[in-house]
C-alpha atoms as a PDB file:
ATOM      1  CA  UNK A   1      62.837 -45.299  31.597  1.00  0.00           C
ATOM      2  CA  UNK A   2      62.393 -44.721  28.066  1.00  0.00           C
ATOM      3  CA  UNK A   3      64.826 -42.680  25.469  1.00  0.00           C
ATOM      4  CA  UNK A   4      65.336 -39.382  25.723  1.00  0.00           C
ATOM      5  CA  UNK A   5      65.390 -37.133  22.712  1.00  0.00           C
ATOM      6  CA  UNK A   6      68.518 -35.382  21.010  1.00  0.00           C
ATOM      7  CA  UNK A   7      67.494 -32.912  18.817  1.00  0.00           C
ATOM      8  CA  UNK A   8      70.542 -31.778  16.472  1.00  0.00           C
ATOM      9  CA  UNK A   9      70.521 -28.404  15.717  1.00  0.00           C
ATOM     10  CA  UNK A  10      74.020 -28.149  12.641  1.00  0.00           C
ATOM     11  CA  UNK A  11      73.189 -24.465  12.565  1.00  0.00           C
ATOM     12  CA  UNK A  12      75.119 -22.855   9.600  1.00  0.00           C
ATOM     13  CA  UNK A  13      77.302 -26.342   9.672  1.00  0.00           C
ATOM     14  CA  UNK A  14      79.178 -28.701   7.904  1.00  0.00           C
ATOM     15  CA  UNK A  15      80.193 -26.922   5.208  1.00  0.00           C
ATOM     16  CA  UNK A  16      79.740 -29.464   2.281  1.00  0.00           C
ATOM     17  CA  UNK A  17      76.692 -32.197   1.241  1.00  0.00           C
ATOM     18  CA  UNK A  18      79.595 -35.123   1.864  1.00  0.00           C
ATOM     19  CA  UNK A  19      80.286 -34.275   5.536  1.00  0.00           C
ATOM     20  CA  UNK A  20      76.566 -33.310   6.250  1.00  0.00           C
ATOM     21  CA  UNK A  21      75.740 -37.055   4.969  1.00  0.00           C
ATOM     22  CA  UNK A  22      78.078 -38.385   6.620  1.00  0.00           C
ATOM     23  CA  UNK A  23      76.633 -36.655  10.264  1.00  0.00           C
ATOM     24  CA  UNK A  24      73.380 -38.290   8.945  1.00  0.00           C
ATOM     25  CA  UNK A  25      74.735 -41.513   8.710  1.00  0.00           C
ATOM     26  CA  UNK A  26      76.244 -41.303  12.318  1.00  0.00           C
ATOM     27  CA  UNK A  27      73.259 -39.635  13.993  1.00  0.00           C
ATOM     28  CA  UNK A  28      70.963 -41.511  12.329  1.00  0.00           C
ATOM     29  CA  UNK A  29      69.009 -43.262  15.903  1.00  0.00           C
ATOM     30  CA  UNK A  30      65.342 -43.686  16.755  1.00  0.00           C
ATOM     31  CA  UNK A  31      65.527 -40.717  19.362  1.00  0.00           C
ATOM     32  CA  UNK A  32      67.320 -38.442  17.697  1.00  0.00           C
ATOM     33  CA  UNK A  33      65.940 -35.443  15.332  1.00  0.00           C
ATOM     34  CA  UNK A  34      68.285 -34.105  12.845  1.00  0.00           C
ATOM     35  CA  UNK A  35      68.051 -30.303  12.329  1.00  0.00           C
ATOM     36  CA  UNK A  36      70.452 -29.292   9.028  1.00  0.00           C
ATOM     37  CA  UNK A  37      70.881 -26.277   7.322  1.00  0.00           C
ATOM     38  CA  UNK A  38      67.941 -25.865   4.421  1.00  0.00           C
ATOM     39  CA  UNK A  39      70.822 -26.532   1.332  1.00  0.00           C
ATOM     40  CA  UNK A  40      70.722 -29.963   2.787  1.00  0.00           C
ATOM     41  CA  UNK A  41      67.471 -30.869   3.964  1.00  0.00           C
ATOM     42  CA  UNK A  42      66.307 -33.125   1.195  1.00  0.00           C
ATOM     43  CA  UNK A  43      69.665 -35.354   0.596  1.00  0.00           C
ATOM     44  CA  UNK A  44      69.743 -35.537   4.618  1.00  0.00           C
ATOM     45  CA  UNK A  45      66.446 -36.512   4.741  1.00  0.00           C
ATOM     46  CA  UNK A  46      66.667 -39.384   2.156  1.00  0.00           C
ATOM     47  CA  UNK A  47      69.882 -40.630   4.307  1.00  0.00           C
ATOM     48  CA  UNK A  48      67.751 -41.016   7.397  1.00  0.00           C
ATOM     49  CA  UNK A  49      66.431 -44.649   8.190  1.00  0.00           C
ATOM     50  CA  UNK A  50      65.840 -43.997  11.505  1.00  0.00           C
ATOM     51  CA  UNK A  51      65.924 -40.580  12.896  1.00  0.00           C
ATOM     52  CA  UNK A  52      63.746 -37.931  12.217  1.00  0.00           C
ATOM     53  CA  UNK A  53      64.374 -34.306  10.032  1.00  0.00           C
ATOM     54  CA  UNK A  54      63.714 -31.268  11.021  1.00  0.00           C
ATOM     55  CA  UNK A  55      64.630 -27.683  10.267  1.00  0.00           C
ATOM     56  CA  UNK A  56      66.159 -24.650  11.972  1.00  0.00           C
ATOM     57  CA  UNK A  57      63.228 -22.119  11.253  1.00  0.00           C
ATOM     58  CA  UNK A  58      60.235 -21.425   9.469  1.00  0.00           C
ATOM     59  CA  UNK A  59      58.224 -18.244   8.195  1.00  0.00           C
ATOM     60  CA  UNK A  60      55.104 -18.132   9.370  1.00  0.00           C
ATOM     61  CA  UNK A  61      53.385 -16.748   5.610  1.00  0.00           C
ATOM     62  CA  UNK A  62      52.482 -19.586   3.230  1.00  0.00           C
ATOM     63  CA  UNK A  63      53.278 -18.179   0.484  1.00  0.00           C
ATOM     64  CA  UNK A  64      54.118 -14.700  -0.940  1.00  0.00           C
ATOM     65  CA  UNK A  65      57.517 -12.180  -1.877  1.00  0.00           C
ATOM     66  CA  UNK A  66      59.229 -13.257   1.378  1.00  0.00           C
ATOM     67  CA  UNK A  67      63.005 -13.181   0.108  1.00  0.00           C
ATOM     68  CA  UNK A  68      64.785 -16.476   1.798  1.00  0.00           C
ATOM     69  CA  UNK A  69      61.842 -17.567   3.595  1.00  0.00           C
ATOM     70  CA  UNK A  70      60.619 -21.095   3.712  1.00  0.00           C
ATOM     71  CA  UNK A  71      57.004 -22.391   4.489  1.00  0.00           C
ATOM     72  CA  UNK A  72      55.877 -24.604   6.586  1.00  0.00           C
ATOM     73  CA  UNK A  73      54.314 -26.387   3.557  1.00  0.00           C
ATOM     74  CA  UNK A  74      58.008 -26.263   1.689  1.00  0.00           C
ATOM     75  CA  UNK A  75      59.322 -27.930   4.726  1.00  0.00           C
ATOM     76  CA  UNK A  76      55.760 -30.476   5.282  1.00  0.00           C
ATOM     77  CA  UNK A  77      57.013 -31.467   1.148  1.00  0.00           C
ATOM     78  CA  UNK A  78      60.237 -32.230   1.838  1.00  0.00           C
ATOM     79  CA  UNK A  79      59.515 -34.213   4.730  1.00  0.00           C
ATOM     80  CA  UNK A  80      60.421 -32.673   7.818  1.00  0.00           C
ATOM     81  CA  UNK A  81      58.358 -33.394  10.532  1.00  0.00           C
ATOM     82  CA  UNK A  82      60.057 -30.769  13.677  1.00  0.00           C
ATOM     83  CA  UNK A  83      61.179 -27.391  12.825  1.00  0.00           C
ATOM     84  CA  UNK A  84      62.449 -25.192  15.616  1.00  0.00           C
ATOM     85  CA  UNK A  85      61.376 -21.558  15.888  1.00  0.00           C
ATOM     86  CA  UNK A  86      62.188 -18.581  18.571  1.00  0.00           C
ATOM     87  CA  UNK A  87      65.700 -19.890  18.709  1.00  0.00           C
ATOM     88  CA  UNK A  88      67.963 -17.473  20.949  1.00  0.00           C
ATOM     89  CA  UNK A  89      70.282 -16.824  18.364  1.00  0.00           C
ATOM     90  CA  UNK A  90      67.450 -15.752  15.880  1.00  0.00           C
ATOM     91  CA  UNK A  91      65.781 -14.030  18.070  1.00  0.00           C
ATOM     92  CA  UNK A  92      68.945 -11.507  19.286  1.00  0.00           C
ATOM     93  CA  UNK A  93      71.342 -12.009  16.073  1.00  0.00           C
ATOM     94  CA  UNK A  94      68.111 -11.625  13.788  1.00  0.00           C
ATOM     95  CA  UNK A  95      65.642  -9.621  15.770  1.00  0.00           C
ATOM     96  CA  UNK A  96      62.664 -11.879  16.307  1.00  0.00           C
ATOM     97  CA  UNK A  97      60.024 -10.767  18.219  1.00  0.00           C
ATOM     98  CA  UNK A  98      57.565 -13.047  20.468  1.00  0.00           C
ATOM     99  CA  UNK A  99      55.172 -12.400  18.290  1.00  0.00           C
ATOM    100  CA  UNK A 100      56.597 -13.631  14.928  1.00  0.00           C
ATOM    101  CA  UNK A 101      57.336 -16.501  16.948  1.00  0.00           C
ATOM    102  CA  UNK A 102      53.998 -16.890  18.023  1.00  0.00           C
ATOM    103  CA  UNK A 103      53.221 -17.332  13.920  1.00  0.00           C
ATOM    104  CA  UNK A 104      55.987 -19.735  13.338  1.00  0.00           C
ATOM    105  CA  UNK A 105      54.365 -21.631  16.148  1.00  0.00           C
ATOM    106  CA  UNK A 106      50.931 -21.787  14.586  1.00  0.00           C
ATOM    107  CA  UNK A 107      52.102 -21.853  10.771  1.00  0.00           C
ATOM    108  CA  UNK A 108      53.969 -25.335  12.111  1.00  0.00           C
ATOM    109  CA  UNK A 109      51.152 -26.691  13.948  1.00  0.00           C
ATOM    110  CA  UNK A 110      48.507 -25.822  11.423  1.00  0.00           C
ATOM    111  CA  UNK A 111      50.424 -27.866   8.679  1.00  0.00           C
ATOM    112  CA  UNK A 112      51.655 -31.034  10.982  1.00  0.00           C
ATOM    113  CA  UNK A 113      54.903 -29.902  11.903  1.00  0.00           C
ATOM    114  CA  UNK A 114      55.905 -30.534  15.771  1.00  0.00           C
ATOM    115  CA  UNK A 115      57.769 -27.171  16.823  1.00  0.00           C
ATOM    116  CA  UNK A 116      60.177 -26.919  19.238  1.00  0.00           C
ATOM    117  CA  UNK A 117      59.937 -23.571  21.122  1.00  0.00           C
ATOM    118  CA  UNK A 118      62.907 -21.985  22.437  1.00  0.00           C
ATOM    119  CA  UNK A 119      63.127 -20.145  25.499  1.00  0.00           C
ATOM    120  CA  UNK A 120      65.356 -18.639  28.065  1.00  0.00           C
ATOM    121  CA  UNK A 121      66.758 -15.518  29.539  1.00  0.00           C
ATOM    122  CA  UNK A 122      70.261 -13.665  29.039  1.00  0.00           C
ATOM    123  CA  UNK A 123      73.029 -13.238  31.351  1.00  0.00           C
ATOM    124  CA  UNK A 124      71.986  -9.527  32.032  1.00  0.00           C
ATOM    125  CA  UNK A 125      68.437 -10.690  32.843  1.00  0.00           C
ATOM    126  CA  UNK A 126      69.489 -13.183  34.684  1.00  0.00           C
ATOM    127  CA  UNK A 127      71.453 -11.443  36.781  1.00  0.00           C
ATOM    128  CA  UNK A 128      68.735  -8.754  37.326  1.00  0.00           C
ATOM    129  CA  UNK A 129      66.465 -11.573  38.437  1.00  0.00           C
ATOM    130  CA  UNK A 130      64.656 -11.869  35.930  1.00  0.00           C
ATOM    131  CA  UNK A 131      64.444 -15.483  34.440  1.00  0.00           C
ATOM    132  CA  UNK A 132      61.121 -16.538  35.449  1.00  0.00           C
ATOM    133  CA  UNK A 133      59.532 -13.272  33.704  1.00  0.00           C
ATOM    134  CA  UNK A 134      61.514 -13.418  30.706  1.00  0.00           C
ATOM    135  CA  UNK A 135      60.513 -17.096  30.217  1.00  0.00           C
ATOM    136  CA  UNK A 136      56.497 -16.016  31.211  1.00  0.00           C
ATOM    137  CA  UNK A 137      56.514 -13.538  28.631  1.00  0.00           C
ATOM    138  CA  UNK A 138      58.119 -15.638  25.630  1.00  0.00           C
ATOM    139  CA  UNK A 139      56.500 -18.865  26.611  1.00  0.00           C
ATOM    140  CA  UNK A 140      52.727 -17.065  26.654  1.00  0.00           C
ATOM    141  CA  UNK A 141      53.700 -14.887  23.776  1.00  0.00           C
ATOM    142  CA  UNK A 142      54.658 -17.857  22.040  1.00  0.00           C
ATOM    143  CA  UNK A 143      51.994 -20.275  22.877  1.00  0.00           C
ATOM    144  CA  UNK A 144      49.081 -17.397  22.150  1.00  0.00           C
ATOM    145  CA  UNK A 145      48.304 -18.102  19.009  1.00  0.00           C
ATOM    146  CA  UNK A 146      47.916 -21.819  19.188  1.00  0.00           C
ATOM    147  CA  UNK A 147      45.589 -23.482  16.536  1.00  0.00           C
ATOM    148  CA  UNK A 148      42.828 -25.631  17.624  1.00  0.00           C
ATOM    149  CA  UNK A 149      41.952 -28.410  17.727  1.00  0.00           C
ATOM    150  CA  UNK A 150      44.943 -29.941  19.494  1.00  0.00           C
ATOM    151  CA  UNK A 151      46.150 -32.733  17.023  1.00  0.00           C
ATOM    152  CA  UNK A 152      50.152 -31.833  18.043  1.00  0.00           C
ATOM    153  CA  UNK A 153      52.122 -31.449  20.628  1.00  0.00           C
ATOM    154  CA  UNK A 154      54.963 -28.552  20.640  1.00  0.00           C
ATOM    155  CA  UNK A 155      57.921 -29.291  22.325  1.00  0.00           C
ATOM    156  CA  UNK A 156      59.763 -26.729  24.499  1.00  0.00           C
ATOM    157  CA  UNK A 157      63.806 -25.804  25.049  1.00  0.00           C
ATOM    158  CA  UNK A 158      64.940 -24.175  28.205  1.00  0.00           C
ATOM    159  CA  UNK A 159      67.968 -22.550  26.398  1.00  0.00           C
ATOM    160  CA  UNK A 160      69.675 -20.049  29.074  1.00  0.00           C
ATOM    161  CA  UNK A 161      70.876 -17.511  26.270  1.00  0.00           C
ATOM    162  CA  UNK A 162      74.018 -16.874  28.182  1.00  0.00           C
ATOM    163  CA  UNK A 163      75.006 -20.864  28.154  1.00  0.00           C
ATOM    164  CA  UNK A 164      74.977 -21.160  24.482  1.00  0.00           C
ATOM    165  CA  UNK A 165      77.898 -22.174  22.597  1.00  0.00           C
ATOM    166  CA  UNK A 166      80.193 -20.734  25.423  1.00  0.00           C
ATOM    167  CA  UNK A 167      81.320 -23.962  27.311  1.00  0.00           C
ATOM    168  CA  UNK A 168      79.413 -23.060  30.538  1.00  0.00           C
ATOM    169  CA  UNK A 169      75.918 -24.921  30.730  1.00  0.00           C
ATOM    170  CA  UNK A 170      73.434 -24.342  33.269  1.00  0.00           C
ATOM    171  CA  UNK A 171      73.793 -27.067  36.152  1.00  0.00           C
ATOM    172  CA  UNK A 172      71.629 -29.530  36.013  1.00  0.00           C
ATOM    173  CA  UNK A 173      69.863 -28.329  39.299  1.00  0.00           C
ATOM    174  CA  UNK A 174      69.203 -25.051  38.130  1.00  0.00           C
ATOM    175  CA  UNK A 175      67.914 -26.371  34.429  1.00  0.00           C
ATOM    176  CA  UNK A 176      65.039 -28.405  36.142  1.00  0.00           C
ATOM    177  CA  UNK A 177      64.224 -25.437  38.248  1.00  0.00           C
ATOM    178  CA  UNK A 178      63.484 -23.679  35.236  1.00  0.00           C
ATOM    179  CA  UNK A 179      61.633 -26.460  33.471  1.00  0.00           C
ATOM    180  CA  UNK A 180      59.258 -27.354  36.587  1.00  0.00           C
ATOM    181  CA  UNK A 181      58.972 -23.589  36.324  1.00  0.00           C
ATOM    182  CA  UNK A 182      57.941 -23.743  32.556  1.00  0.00           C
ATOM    183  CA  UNK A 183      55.507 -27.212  33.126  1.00  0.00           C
ATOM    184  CA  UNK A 184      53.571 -25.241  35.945  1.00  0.00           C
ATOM    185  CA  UNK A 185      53.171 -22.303  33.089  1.00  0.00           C
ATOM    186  CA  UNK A 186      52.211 -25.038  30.070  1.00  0.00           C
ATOM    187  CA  UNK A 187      49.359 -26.153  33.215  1.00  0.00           C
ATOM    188  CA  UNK A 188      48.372 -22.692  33.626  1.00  0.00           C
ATOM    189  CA  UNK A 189      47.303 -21.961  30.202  1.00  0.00           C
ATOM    190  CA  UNK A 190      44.859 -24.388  30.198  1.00  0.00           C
ATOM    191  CA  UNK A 191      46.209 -25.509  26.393  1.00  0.00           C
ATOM    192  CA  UNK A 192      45.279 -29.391  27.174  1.00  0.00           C
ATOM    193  CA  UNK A 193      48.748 -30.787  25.650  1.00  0.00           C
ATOM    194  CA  UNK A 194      51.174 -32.440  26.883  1.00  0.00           C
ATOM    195  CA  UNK A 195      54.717 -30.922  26.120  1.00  0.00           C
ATOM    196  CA  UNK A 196      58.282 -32.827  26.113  1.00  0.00           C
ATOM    197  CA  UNK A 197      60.767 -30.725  28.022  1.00  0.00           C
ATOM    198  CA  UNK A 198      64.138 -30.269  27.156  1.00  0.00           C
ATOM    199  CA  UNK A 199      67.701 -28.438  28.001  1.00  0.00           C
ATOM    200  CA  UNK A 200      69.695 -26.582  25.742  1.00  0.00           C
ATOM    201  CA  UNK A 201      73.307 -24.509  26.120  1.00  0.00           C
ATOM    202  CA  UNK A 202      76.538 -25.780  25.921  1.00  0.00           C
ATOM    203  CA  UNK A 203      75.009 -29.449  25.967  1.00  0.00           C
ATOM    204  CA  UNK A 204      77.599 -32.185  25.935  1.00  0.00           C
ATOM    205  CA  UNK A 205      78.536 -35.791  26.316  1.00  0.00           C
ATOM    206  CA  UNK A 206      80.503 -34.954  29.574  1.00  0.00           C
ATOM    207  CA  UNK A 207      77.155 -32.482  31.367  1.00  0.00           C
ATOM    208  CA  UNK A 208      74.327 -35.047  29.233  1.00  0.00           C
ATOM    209  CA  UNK A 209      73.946 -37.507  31.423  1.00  0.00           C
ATOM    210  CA  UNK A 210      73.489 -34.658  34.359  1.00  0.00           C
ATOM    211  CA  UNK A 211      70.230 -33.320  33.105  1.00  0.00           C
ATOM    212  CA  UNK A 212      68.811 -36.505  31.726  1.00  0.00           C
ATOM    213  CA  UNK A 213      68.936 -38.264  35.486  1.00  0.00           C
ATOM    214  CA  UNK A 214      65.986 -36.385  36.102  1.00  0.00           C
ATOM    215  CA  UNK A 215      62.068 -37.390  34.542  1.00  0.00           C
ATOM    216  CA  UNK A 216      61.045 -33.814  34.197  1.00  0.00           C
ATOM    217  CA  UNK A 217      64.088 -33.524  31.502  1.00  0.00           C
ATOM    218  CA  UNK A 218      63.033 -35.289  28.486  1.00  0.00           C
ATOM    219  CA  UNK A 219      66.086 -34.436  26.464  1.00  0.00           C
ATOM    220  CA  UNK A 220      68.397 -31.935  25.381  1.00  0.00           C
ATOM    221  CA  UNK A 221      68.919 -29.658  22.149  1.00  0.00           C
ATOM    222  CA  UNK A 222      72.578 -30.188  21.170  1.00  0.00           C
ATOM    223  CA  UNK A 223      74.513 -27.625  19.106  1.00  0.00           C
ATOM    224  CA  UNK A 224      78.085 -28.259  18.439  1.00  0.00           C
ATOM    225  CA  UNK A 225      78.689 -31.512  20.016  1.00  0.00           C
ATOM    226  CA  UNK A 226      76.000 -32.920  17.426  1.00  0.00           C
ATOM    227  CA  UNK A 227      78.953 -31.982  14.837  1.00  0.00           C
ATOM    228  CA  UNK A 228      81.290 -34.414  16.372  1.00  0.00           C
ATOM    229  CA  UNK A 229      81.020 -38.564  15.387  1.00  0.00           C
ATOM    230  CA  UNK A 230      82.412 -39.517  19.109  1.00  0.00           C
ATOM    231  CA  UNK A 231      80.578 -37.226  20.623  1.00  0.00           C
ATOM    232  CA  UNK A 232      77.351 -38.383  19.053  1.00  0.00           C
ATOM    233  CA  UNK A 233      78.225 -41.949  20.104  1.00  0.00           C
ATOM    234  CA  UNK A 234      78.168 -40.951  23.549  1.00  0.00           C
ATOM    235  CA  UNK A 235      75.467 -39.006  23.781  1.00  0.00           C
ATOM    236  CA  UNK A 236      73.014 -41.102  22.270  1.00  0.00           C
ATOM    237  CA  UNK A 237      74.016 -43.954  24.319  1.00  0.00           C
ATOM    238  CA  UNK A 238      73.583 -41.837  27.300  1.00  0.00           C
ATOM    239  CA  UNK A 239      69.920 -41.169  26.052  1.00  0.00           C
ATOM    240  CA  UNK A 240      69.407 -44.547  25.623  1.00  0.00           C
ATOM    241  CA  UNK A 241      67.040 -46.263  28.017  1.00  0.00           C
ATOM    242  CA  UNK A 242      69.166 -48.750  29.720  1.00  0.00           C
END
């Protein structure tokens, strides 16, 4: 088995340059991908020996009067090599559509970023049944616009809306339902890549080693545990291949 991949997002988190360097310096592993606000993307970044940078969003313009945007270029210049876009929280706290996502997709791609596309349904859709055509429509949306030739390969987050940040994940059982569901789209659209797979919501050292027991999981997107120095110990051990 080979490592599976943490991807870190900090969100609006730590509040100060001397604790976000010091979550670099603890994080800082072959398989993990270190996703910190944009005031501290550059120091981070120099920190980093081992794991890779990325940021927490993108616009999809390269350049222009887009107040608090950053390009994909801005982000290529500072080094980051991932960037995630269609996040759940931007796309209900913020209003993203699956079609500016779509752009953030191809803005990445087109200037050798590696997105990682977010998707997943909320507890309302969910419990209207749902999931499968929520996760159709943003996955196709999302993928739609995506540049040829195929030099990268996205990555793509199962992120159940309703499991984020709340303490109650998806089960494992029911997270690789949804990703088989998701590979058997990817197939569908003919794209000719091959995307990593990974779980996001409420993601944990206790619930980590659940999803990554399985092949089709190839990691996990990790929120507020990746804010934590034990809890980063743990997890990337678990992702470790033994």
């Amino acid at each position: 088995m080979s490592d599976k991949l943490l991807i870190f997002n900090w969100k609006m988190n730590p509040a100060t340059l001397k604790k976000a360097l010091f979550l670099a310096k603890v994080s800082d592993y072959e398989n993990v991908v270190v996703c910190p606000p944009f005031p501290f993307i550059e120091e981070v970044g120099e920190a980093l020996k081992k794991a890779k940078l990325g940021a927490q969003d993108v616009f999809y313009e390269s350049k222009g009067a887009y107040t608090g945007e950053v390009s994909a270029q801005e982000l290529k210049n500072l080094c980051v090599e991932y960037v995630i876009v269609g996040h759940s929280e931007r796309r209900h706290k913020l209003g993203e559509t699956d079609e500016m996502i779509a752009k953030k997709l191809k803005a990445a791609l087109e200037n050798g970023l590696i997105p990682i596309l977010c998707v997943g349904e909320t507890k309302k859709e969910r419990g209207a049944g749902k999931r499968e055509a929520v996760i159709e429509r943003q996955l196709k949306t999302g993928l739609s616009l995506y540049p040829k030739p195929y030099t990268l390969n996205p990555i793509i987050a199962y992120e159940p809306v309703w499991a984020i940040g709340t303490g109650n994940p998806e089960t494992p059982e029911s997270a690789l339902e949804s990703i088989k569901f998701i590979k058997s789209l990817v197939q569908s659209q003919k794209l000719n890549v091959k995307c990593q797979m990974l779980y996001g919501g409420s993601v944990d050292s206790k619930n980590l080693g659940g999803y990554l027991q399985y092949k089709e999981i190839d990691g996990a997107l990790v929120g507020g545990a990746s804010l934590k120095k034990e809890e980063i110990k743990k997890m990337v051990k678990l992702a470790t291949a033994k």
